[in-house]
C-alpha atoms as a PDB file:
ATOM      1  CA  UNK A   1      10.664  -5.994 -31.558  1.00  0.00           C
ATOM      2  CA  UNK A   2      11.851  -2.302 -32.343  1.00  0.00           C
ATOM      3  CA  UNK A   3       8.651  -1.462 -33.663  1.00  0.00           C
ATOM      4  CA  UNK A   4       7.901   0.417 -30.312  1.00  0.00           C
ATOM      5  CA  UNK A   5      10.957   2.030 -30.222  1.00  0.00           C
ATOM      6  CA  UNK A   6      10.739   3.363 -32.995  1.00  0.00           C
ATOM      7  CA  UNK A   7       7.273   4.545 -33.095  1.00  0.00           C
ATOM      8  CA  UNK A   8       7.861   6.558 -29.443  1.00  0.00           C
ATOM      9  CA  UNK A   9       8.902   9.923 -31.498  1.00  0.00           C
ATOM     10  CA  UNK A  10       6.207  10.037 -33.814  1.00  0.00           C
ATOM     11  CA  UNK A  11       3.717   9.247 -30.481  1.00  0.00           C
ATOM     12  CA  UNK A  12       5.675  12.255 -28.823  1.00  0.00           C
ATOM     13  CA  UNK A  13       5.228  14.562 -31.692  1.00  0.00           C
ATOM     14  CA  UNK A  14       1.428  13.388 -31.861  1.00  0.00           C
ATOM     15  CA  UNK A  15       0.990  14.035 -28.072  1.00  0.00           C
ATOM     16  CA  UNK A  16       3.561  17.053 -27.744  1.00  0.00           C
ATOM     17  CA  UNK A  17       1.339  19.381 -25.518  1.00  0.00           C
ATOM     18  CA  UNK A  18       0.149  16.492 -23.204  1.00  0.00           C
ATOM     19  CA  UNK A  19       4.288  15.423 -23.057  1.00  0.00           C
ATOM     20  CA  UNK A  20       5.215  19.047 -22.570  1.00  0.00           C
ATOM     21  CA  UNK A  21       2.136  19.762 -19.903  1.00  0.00           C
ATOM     22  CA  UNK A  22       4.012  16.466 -17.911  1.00  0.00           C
ATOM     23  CA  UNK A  23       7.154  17.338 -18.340  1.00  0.00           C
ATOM     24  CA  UNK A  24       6.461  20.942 -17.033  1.00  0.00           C
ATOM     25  CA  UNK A  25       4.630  19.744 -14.234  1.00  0.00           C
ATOM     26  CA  UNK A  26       7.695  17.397 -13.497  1.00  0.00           C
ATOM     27  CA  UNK A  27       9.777  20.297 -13.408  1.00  0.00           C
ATOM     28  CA  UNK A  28       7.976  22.464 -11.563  1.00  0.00           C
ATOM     29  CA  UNK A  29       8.125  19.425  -8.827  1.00  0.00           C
ATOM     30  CA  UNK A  30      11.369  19.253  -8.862  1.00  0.00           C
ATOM     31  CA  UNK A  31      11.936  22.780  -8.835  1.00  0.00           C
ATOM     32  CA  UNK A  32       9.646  23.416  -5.824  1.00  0.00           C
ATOM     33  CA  UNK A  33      10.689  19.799  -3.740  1.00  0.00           C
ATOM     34  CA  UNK A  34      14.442  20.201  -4.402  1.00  0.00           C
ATOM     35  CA  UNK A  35      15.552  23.468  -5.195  1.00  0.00           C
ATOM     36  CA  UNK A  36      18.587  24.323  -7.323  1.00  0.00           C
ATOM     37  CA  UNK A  37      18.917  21.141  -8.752  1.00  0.00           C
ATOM     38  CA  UNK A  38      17.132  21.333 -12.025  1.00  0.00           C
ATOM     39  CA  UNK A  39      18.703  24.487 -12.980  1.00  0.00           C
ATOM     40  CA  UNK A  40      22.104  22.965 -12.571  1.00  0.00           C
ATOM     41  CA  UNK A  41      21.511  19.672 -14.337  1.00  0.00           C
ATOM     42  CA  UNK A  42      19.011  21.703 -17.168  1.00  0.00           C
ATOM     43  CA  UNK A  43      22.366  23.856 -17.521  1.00  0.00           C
ATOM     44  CA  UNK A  44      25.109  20.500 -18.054  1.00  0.00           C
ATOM     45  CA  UNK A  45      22.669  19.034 -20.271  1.00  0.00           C
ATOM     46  CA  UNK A  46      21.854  22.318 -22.566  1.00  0.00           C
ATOM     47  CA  UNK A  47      25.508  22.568 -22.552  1.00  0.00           C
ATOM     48  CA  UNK A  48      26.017  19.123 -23.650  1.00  0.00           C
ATOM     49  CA  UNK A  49      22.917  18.591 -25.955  1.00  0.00           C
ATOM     50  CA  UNK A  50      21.057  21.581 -26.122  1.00  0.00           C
ATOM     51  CA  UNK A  51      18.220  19.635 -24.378  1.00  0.00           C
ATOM     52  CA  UNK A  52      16.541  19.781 -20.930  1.00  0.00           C
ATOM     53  CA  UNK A  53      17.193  16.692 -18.469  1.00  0.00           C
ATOM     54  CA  UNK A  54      13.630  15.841 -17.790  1.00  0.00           C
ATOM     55  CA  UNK A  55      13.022  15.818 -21.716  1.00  0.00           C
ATOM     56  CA  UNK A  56      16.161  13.940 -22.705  1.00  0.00           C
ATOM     57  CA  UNK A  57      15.763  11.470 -19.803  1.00  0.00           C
ATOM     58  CA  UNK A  58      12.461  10.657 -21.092  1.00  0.00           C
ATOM     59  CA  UNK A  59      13.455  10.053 -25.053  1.00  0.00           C
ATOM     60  CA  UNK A  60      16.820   8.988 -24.657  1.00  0.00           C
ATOM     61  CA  UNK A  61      17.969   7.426 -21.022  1.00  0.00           C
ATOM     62  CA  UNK A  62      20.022   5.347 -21.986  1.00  0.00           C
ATOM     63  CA  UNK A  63      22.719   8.601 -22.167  1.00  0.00           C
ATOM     64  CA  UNK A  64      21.090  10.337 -20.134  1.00  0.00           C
ATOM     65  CA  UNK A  65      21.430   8.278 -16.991  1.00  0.00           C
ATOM     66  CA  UNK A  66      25.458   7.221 -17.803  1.00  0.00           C
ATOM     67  CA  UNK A  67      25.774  11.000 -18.414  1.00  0.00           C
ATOM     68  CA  UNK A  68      23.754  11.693 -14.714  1.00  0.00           C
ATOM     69  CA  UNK A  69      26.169   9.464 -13.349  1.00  0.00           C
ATOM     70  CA  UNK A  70      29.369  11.400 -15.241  1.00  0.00           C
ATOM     71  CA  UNK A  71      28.353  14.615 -13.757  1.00  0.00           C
ATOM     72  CA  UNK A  72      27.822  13.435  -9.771  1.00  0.00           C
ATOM     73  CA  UNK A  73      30.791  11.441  -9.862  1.00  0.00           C
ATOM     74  CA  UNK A  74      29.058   8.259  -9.309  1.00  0.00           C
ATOM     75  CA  UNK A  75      32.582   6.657  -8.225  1.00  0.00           C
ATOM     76  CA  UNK A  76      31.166   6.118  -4.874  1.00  0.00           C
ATOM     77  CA  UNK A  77      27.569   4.646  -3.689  1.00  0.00           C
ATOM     78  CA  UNK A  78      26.252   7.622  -2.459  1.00  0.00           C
ATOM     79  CA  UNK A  79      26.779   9.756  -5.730  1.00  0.00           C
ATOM     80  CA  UNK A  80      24.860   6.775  -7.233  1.00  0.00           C
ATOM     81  CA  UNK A  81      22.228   6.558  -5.164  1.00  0.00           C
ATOM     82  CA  UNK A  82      21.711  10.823  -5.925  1.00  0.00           C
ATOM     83  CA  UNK A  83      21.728  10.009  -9.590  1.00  0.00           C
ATOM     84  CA  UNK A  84      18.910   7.069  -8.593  1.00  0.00           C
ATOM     85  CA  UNK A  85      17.220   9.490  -6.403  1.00  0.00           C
ATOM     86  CA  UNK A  86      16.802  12.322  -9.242  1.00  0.00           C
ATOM     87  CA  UNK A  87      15.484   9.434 -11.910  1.00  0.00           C
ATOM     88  CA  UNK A  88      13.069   8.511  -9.134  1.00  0.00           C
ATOM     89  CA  UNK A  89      11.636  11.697  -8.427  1.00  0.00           C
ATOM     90  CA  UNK A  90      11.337  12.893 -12.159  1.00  0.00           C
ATOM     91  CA  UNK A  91       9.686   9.638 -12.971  1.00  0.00           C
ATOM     92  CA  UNK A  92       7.235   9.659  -9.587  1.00  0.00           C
ATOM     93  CA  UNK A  93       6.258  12.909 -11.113  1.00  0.00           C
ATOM     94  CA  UNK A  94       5.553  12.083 -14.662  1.00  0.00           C
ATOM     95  CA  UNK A  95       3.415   8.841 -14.126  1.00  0.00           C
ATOM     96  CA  UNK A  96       1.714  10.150 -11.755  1.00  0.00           C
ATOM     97  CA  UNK A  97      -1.617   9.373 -13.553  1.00  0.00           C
ATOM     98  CA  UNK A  98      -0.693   5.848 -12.972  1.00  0.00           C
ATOM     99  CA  UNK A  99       1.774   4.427  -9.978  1.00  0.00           C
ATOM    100  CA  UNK A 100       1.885   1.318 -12.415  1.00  0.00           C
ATOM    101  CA  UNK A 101       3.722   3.145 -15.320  1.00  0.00           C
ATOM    102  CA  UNK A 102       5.690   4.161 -12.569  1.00  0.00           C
ATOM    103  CA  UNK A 103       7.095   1.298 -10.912  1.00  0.00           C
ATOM    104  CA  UNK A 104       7.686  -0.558 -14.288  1.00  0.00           C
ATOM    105  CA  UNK A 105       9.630   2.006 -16.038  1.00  0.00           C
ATOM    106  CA  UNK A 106      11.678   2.922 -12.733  1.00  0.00           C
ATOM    107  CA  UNK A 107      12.700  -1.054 -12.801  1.00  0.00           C
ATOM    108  CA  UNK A 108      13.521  -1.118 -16.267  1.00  0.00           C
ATOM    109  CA  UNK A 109      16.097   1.886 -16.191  1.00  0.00           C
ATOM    110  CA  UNK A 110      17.592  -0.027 -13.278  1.00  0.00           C
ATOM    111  CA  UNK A 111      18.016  -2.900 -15.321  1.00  0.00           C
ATOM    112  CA  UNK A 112      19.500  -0.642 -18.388  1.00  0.00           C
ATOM    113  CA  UNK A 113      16.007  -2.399 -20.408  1.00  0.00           C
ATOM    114  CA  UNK A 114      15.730   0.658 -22.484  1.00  0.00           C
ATOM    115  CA  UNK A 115      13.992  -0.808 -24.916  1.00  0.00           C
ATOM    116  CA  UNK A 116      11.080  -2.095 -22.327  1.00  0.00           C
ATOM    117  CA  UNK A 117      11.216   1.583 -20.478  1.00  0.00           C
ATOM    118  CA  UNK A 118       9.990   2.740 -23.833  1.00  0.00           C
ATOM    119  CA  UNK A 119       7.679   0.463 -24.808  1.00  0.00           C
ATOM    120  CA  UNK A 120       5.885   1.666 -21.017  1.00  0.00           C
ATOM    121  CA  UNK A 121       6.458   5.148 -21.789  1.00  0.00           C
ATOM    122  CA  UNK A 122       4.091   4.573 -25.651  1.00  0.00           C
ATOM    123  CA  UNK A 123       2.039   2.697 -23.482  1.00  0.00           C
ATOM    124  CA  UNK A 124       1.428   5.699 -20.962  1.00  0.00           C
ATOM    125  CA  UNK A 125       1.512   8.287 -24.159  1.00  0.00           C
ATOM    126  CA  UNK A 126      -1.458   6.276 -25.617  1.00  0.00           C
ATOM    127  CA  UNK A 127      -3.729   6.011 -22.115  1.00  0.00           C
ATOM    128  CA  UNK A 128      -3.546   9.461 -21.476  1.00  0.00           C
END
């Protein structure tokens, strides 16, 4: 069963300039739809992990979205729903190739199945 978790790095490192080409392209999305916000969240997560968001929502979400939800203060819906919002919009972006991908691995990160949001993300990796 953790076979494809644990496989995900080694397809990242294998597929590193077709992951960093999406993730780029995610940013640059972000960074042209919603001003602002990447550099702030790029900046608590570098703090925090020395990673980018985009990157470390994509390898490790399971932190990543309780941390998204630490720094807007999800104590009320509508600081949720942001945190949602920003998930949905960097993960629009990155399966784009395939509204499929999309729509599976946005429903398993609301269900907290990390382990099935990576098995889609290998599964995109390999088909692209």
């Amino acid at each position: 069963m953790y076979s494809d978790y644990d496989e995900l790095p080694e397809l990242i490192h294998r597929k590193r300039i077709v992951f960093n080409k999406l993730i780029e392209t995610t940013e640059k999305y972000i960074d042209t739809t919603h001003p602002g916000i990447l550099n702030r969240l790029n900046w608590y997560f570098f703090q925090k992990y020395r990673e980018n968001f985009v990157e470390r929502l994509l390898t490790k979400p399971e932190s990543t979205l309780n941390d998204l939800l630490d720094y807007y203060g999800a104590d009320t819906i509508d600081k949720a729903d942001t945190a949602k919002y920003l998930i949905y919009i960097v993960l629009k972006q990155f399966f784009i190739h395939n509204p499929f991908y999309f729509e599976e691995a946005f429903e398993s990160l609301k269900k907290s199945d990390w382990i099935r949001f990576k098995k889609i993300l290998k599964k995109y990796l390999e088909s692209i």
